[in-house]
PDB file of N, CA and C in Angstrom:
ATOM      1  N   UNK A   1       1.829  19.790 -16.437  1.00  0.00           N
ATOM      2  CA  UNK A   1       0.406  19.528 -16.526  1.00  0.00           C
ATOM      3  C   UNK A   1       0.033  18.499 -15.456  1.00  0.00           C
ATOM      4  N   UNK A   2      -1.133  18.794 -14.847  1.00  0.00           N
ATOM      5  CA  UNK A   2      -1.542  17.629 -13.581  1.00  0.00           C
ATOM      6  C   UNK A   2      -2.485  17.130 -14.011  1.00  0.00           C
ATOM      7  N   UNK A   3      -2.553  15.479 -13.915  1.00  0.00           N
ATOM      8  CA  UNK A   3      -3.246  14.628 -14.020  1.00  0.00           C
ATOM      9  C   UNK A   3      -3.725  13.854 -13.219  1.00  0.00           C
ATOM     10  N   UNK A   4      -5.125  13.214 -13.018  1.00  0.00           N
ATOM     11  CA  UNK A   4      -5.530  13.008 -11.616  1.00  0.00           C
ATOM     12  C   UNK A   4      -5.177  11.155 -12.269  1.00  0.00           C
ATOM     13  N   UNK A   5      -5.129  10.351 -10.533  1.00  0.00           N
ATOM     14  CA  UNK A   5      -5.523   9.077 -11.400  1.00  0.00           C
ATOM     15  C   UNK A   5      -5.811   7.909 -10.121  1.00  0.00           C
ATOM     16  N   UNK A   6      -6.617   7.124 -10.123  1.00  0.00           N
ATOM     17  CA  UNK A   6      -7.360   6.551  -9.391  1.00  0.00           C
ATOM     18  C   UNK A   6      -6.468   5.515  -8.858  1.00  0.00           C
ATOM     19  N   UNK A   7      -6.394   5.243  -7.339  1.00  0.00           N
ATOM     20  CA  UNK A   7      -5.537   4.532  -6.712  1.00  0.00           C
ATOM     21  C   UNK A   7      -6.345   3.295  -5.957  1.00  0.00           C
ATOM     22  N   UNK A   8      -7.408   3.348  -6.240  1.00  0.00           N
ATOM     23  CA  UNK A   8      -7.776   2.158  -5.323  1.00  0.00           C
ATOM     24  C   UNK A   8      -9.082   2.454  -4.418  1.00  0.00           C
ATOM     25  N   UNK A   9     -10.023   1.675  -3.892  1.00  0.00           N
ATOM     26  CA  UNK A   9     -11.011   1.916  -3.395  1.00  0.00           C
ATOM     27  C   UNK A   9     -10.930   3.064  -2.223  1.00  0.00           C
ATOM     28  N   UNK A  10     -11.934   3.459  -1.748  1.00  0.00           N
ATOM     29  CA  UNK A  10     -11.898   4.634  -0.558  1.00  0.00           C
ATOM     30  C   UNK A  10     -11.340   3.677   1.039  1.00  0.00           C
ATOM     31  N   UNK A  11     -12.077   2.637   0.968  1.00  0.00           N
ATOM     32  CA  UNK A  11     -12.004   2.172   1.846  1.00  0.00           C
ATOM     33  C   UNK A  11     -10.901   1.104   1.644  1.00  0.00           C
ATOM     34  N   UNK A  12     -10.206   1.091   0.480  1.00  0.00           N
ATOM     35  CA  UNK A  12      -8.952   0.363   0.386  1.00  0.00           C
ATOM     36  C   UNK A  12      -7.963  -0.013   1.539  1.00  0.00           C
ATOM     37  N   UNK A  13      -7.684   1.369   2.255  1.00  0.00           N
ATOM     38  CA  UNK A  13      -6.401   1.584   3.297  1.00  0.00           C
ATOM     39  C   UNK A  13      -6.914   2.233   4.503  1.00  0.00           C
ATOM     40  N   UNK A  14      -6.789   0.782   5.549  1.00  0.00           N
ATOM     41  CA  UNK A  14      -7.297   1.071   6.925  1.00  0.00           C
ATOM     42  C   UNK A  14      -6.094   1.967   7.451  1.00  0.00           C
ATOM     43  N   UNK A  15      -6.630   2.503   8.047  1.00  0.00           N
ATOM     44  CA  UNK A  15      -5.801   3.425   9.344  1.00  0.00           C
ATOM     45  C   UNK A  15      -4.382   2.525   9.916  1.00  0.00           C
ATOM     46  N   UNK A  16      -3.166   3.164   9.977  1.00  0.00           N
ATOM     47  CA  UNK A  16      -1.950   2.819   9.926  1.00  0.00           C
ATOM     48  C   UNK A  16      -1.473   2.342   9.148  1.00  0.00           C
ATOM     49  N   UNK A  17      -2.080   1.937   7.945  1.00  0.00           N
ATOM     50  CA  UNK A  17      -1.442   0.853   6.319  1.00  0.00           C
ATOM     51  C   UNK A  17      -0.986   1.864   5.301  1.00  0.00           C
ATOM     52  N   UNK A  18      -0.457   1.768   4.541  1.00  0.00           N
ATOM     53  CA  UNK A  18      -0.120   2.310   3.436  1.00  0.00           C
ATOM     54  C   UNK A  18       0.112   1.520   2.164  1.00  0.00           C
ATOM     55  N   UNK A  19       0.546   2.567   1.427  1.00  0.00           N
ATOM     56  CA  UNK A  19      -0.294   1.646  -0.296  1.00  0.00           C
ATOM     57  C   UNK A  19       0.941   2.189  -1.327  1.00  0.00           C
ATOM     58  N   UNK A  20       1.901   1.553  -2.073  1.00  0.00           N
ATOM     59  CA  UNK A  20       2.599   1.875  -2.530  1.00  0.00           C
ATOM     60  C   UNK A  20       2.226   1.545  -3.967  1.00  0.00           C
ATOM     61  N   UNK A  21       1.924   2.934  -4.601  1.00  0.00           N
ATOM     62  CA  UNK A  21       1.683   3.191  -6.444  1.00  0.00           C
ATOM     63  C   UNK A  21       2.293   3.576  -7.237  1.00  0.00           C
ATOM     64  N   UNK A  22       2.843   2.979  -8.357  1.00  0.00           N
ATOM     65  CA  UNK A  22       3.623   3.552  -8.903  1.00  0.00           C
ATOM     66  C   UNK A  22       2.899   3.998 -10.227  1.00  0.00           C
ATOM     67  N   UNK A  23       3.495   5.116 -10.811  1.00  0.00           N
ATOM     68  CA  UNK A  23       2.206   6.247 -11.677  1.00  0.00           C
ATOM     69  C   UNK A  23       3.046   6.598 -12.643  1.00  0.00           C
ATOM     70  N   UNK A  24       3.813   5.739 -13.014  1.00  0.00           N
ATOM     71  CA  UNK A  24       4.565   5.909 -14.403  1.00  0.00           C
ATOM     72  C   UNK A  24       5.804   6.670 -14.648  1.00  0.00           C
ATOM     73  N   UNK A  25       6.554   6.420 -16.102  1.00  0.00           N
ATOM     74  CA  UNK A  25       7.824   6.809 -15.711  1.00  0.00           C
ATOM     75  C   UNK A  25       8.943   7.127 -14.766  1.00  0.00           C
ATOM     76  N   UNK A  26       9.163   5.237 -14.127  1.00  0.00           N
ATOM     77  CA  UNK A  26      10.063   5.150 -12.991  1.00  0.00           C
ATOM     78  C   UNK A  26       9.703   5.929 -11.901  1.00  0.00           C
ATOM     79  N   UNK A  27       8.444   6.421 -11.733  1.00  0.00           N
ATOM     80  CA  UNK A  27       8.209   7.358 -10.345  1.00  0.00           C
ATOM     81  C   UNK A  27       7.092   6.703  -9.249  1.00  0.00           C
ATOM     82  N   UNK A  28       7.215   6.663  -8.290  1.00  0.00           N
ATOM     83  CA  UNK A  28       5.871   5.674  -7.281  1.00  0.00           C
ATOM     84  C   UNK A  28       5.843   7.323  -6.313  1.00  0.00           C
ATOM     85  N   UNK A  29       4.349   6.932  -5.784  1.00  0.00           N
ATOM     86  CA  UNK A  29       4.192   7.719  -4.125  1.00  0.00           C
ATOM     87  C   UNK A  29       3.121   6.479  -3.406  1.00  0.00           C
ATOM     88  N   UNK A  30       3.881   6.648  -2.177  1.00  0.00           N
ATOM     89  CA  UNK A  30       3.365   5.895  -0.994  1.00  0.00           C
ATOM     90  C   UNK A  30       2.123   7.018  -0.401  1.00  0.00           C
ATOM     91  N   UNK A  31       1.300   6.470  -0.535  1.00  0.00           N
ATOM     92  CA  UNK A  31      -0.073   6.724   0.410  1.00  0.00           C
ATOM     93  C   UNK A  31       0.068   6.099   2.003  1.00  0.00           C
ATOM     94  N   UNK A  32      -0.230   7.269   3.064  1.00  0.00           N
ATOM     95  CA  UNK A  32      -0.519   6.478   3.838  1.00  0.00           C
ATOM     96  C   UNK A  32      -1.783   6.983   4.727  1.00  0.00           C
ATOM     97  N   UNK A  33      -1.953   6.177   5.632  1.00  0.00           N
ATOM     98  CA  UNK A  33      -3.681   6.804   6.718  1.00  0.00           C
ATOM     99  C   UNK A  33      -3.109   6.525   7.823  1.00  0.00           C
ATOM    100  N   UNK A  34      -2.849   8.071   7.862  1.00  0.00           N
ATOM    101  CA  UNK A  34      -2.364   8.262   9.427  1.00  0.00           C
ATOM    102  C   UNK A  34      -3.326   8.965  10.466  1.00  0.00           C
ATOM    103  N   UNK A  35      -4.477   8.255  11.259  1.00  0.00           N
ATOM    104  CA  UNK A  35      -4.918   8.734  11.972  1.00  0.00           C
ATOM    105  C   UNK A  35      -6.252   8.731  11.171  1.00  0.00           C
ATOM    106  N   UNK A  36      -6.440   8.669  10.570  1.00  0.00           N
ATOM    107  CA  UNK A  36      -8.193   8.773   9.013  1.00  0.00           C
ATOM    108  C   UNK A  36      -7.618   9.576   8.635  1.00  0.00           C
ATOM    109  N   UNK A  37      -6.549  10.135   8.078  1.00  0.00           N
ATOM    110  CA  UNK A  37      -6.117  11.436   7.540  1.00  0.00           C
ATOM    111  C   UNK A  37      -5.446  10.635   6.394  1.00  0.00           C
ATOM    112  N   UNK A  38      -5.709  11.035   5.319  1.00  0.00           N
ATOM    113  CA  UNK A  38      -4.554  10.109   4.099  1.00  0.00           C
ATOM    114  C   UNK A  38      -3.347  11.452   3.375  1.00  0.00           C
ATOM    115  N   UNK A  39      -2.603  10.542   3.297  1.00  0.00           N
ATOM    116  CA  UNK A  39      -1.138  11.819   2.982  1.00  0.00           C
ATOM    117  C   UNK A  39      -0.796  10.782   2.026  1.00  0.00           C
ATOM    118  N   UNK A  40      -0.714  11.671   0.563  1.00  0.00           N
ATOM    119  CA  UNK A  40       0.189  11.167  -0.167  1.00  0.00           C
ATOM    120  C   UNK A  40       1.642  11.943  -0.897  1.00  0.00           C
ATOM    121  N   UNK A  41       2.626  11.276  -0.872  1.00  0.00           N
ATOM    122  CA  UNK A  41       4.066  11.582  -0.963  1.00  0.00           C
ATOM    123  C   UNK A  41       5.241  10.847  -1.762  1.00  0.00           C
ATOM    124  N   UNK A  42       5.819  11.577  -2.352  1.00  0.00           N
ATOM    125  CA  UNK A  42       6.489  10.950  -3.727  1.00  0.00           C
ATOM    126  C   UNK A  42       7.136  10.042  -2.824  1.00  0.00           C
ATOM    127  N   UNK A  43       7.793   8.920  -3.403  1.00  0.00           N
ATOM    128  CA  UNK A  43       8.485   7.900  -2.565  1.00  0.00           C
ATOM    129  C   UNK A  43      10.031   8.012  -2.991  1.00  0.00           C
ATOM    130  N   UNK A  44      10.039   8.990  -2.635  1.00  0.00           N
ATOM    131  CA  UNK A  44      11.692   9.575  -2.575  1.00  0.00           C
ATOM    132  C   UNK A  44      12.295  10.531  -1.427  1.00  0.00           C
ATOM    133  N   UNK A  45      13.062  10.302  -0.516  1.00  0.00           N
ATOM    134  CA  UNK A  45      13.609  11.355   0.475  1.00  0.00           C
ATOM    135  C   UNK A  45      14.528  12.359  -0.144  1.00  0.00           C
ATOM    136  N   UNK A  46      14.191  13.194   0.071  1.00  0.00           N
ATOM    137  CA  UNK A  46      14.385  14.558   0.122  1.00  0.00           C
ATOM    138  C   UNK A  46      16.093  14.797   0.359  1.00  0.00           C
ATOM    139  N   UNK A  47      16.557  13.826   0.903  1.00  0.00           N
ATOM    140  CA  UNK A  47      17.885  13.869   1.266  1.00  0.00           C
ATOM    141  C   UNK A  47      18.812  13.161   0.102  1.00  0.00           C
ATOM    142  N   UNK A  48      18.493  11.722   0.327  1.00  0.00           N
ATOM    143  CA  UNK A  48      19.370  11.461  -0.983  1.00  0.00           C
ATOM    144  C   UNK A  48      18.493  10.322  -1.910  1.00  0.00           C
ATOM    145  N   UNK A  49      16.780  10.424  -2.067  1.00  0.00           N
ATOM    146  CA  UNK A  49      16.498   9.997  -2.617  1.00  0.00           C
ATOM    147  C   UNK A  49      16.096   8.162  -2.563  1.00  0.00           C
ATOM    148  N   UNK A  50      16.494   7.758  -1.547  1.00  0.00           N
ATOM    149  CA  UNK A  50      16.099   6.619  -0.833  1.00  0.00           C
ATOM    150  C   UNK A  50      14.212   6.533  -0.720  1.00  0.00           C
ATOM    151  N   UNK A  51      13.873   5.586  -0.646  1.00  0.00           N
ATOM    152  CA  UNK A  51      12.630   4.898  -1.314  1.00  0.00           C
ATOM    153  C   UNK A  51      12.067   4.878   0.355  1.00  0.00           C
ATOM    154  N   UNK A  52      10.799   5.568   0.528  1.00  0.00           N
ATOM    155  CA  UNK A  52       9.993   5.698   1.818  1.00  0.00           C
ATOM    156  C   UNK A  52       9.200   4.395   1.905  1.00  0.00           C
ATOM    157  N   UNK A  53       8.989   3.763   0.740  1.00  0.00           N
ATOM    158  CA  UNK A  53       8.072   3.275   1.241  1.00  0.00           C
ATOM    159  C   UNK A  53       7.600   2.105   2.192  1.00  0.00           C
ATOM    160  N   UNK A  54       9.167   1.324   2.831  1.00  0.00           N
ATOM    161  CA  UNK A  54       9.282   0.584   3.720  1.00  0.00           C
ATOM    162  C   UNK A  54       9.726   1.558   5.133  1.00  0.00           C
ATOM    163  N   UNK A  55       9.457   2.525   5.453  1.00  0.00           N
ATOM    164  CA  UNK A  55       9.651   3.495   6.593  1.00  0.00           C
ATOM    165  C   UNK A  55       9.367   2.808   7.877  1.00  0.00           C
ATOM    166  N   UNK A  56       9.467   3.006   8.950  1.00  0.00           N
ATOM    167  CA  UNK A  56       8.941   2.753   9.946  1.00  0.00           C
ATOM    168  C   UNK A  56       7.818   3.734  10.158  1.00  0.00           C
ATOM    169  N   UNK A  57       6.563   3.525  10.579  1.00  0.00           N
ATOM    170  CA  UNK A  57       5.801   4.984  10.860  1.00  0.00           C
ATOM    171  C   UNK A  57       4.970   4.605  12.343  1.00  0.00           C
ATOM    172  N   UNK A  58       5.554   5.185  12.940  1.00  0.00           N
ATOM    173  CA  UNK A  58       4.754   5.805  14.164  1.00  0.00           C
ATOM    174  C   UNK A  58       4.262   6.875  15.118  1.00  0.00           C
ATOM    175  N   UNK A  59       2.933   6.671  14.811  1.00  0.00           N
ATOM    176  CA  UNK A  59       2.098   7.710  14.630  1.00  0.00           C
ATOM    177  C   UNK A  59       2.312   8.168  13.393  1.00  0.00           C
ATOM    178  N   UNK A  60       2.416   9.690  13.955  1.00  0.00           N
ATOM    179  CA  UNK A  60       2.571  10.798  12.151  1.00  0.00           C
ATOM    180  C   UNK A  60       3.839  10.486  11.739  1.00  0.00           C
ATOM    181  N   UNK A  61       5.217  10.022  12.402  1.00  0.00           N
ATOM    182  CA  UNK A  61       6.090  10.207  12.065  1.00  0.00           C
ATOM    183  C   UNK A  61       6.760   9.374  11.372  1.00  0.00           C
ATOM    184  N   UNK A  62       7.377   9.785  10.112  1.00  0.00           N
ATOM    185  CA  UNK A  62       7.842   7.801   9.167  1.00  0.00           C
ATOM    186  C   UNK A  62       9.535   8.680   9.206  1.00  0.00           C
ATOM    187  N   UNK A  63       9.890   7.167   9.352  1.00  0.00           N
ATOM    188  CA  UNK A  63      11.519   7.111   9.405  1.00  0.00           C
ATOM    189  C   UNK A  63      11.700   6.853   8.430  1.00  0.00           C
ATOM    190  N   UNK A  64      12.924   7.205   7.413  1.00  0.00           N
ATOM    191  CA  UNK A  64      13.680   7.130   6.318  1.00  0.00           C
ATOM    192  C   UNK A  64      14.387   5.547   6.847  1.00  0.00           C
ATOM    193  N   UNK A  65      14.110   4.543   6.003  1.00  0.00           N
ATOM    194  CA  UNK A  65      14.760   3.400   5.706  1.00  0.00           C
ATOM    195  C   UNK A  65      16.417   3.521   5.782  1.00  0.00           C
ATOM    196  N   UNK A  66      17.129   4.790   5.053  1.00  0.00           N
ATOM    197  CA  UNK A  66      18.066   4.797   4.709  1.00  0.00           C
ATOM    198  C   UNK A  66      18.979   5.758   5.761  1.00  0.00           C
ATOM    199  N   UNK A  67      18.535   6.637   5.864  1.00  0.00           N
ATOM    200  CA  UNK A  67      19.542   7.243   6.889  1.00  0.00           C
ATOM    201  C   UNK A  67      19.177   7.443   8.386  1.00  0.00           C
ATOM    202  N   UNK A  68      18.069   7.453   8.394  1.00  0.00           N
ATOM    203  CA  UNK A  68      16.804   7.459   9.823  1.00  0.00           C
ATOM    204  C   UNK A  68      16.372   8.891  10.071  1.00  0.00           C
ATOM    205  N   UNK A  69      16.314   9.295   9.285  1.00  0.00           N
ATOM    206  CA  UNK A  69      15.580  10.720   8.840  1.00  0.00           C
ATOM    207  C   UNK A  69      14.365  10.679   9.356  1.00  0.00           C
ATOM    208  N   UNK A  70      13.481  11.687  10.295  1.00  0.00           N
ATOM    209  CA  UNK A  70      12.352  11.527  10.445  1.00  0.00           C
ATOM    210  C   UNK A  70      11.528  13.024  10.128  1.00  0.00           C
ATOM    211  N   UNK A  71      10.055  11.998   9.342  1.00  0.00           N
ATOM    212  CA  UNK A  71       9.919  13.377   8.626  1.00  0.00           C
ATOM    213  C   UNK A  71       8.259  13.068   9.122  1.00  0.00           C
ATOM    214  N   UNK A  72       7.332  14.335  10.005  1.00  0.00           N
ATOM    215  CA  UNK A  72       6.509  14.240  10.502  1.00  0.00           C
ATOM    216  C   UNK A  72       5.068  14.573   9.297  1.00  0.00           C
ATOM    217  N   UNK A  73       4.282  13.184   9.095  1.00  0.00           N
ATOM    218  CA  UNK A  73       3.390  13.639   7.866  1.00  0.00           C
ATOM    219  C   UNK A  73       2.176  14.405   7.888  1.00  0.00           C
ATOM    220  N   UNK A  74       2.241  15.297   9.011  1.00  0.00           N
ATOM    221  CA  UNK A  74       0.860  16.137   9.295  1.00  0.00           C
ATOM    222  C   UNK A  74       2.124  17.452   8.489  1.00  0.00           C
ATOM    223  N   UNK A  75       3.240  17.896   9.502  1.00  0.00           N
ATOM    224  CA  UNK A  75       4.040  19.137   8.748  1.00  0.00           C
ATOM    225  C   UNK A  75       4.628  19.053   7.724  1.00  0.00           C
ATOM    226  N   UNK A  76       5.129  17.597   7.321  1.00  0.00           N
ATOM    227  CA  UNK A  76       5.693  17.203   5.998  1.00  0.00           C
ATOM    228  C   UNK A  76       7.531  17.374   6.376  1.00  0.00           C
ATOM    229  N   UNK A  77       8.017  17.990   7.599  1.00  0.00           N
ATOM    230  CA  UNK A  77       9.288  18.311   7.258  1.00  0.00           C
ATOM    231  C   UNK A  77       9.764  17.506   8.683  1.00  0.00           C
ATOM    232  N   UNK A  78      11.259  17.690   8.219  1.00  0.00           N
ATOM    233  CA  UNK A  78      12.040  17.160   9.407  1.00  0.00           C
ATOM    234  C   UNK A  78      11.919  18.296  10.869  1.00  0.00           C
ATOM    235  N   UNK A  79      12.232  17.836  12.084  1.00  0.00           N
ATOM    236  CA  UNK A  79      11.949  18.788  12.648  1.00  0.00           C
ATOM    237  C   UNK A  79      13.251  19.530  12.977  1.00  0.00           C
ATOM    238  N   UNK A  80      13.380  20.648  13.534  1.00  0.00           N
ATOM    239  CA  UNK A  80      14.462  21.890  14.029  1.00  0.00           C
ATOM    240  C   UNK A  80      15.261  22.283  12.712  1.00  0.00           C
ATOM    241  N   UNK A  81      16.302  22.895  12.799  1.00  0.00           N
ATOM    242  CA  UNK A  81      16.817  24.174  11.518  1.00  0.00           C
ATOM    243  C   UNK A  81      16.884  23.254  10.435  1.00  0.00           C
ATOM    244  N   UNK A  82      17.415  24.011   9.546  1.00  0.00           N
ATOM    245  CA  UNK A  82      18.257  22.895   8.119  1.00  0.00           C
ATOM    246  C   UNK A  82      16.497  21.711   7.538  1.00  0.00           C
ATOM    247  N   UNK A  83      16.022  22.507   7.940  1.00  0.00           N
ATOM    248  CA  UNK A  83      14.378  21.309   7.826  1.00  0.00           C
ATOM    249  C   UNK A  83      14.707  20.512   5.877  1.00  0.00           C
ATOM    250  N   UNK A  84      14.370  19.522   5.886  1.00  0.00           N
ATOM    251  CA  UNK A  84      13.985  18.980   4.487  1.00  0.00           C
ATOM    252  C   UNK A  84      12.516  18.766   4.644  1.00  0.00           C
ATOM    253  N   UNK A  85      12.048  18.449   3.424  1.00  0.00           N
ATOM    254  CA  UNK A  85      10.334  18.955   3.248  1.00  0.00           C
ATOM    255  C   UNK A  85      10.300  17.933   2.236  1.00  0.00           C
ATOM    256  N   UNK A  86       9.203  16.868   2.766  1.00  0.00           N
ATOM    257  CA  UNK A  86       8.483  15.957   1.965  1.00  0.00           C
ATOM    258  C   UNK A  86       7.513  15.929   0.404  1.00  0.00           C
ATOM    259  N   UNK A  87       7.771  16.031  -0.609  1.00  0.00           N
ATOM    260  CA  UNK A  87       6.769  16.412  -1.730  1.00  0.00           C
ATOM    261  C   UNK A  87       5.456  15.593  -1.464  1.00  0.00           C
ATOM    262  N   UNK A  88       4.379  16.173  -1.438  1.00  0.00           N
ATOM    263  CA  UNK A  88       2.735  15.710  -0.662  1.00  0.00           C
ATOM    264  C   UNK A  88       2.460  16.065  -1.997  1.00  0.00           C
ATOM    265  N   UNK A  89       1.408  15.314  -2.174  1.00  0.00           N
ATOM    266  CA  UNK A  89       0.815  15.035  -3.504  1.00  0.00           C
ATOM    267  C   UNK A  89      -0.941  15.494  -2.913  1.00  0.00           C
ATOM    268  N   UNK A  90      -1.857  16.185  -4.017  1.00  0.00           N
ATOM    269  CA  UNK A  90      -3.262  16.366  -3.342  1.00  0.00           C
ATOM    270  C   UNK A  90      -3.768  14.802  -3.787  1.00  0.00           C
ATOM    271  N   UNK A  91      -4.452  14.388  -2.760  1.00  0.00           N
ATOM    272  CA  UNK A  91      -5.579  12.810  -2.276  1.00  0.00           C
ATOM    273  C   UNK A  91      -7.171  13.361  -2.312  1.00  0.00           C
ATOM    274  N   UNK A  92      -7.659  12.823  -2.903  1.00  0.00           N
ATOM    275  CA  UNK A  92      -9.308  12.781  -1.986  1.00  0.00           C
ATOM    276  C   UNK A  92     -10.282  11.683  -2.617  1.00  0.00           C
ATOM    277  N   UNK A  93     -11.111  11.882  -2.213  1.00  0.00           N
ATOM    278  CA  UNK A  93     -12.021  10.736  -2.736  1.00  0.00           C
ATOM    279  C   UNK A  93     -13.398  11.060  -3.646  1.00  0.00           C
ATOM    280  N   UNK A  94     -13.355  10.717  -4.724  1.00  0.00           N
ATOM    281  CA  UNK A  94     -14.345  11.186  -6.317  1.00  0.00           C
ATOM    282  C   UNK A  94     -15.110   9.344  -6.432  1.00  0.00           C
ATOM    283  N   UNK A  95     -16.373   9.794  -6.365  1.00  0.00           N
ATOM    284  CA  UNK A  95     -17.436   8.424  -6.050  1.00  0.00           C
ATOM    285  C   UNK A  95     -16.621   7.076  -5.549  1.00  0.00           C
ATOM    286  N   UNK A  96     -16.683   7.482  -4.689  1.00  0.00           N
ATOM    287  CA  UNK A  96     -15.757   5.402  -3.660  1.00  0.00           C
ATOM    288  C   UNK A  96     -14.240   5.439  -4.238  1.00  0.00           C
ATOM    289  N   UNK A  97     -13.794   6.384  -4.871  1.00  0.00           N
ATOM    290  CA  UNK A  97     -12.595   6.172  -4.783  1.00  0.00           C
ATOM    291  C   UNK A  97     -11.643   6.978  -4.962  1.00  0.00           C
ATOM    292  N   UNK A  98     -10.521   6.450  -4.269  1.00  0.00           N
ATOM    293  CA  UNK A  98      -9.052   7.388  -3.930  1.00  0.00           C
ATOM    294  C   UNK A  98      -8.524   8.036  -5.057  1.00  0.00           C
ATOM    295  N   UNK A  99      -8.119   9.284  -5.383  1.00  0.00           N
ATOM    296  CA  UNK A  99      -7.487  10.192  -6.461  1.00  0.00           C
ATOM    297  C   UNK A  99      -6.841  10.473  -6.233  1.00  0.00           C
ATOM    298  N   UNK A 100      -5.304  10.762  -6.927  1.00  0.00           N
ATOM    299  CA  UNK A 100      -4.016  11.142  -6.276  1.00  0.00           C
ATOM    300  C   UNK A 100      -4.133  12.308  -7.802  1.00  0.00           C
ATOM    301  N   UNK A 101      -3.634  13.260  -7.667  1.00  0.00           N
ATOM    302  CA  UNK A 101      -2.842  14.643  -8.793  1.00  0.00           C
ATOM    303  C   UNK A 101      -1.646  14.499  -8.308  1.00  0.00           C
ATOM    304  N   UNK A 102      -0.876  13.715  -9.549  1.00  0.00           N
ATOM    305  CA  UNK A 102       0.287  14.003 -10.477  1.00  0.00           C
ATOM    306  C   UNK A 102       0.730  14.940 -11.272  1.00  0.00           C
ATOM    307  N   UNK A 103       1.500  15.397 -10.707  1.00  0.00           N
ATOM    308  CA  UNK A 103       2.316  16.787 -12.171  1.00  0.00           C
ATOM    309  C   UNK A 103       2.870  15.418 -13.741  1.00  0.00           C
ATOM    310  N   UNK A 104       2.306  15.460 -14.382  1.00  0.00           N
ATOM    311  CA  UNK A 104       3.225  15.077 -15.885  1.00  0.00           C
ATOM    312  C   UNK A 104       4.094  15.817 -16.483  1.00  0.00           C
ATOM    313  N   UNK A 105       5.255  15.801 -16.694  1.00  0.00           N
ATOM    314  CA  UNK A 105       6.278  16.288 -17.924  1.00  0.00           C
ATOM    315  C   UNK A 105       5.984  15.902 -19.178  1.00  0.00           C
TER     316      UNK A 105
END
């Protein structure tokens, strides 16, 4: 079941910042504004589960803290064969403020 839930003002997160939320039962996703574009993404790599949300990001591209994985946040995946793929969460903005949809168990 998906549940929407309010993260913070619209204008909360300037361009290049990101916003780390955590949305219950041991689970967070890092928001970020890359470019005026906002991407939000569970804060877990795809590889072995290491925590994004101290990444390096430049431009679109955020580096994995842990192994240096780079995963581009316009395509969501690593680039060339063997790709891993980022879980993107839907964002938008409902009167002045940021909405993230969560799947609940």
């Amino acid at each position: 079941m998906a549940h929407e839930i309010a993260i913070g003002g619209a204008d909360s997160l300037a361009e290049g910042q990101r916003k780390l939320v955590f949305v219950g039962g041991g689970r967070s996703v890092v928001v970020f504004n890359v470019a005026g574009r906002l991407r939000a993404i569970e804060n877990s790599c795809p590889h072995n589960g290491a925590s994004l949300a101290n990444g390096r990001l430049d431009g679109s591209v955020l580096t994995c803290p842990a192994h240096g994985l780079r995963f581009d946040l316009d395509a969501g995946c690593t680039p060339g064969a063997g790709k891993l793929c980022l879980d993107f969460l839907p964002i938008r903005t409902v009167d002045g403020q940021l909405m993230i949809t969560i799947d609940v168990q």
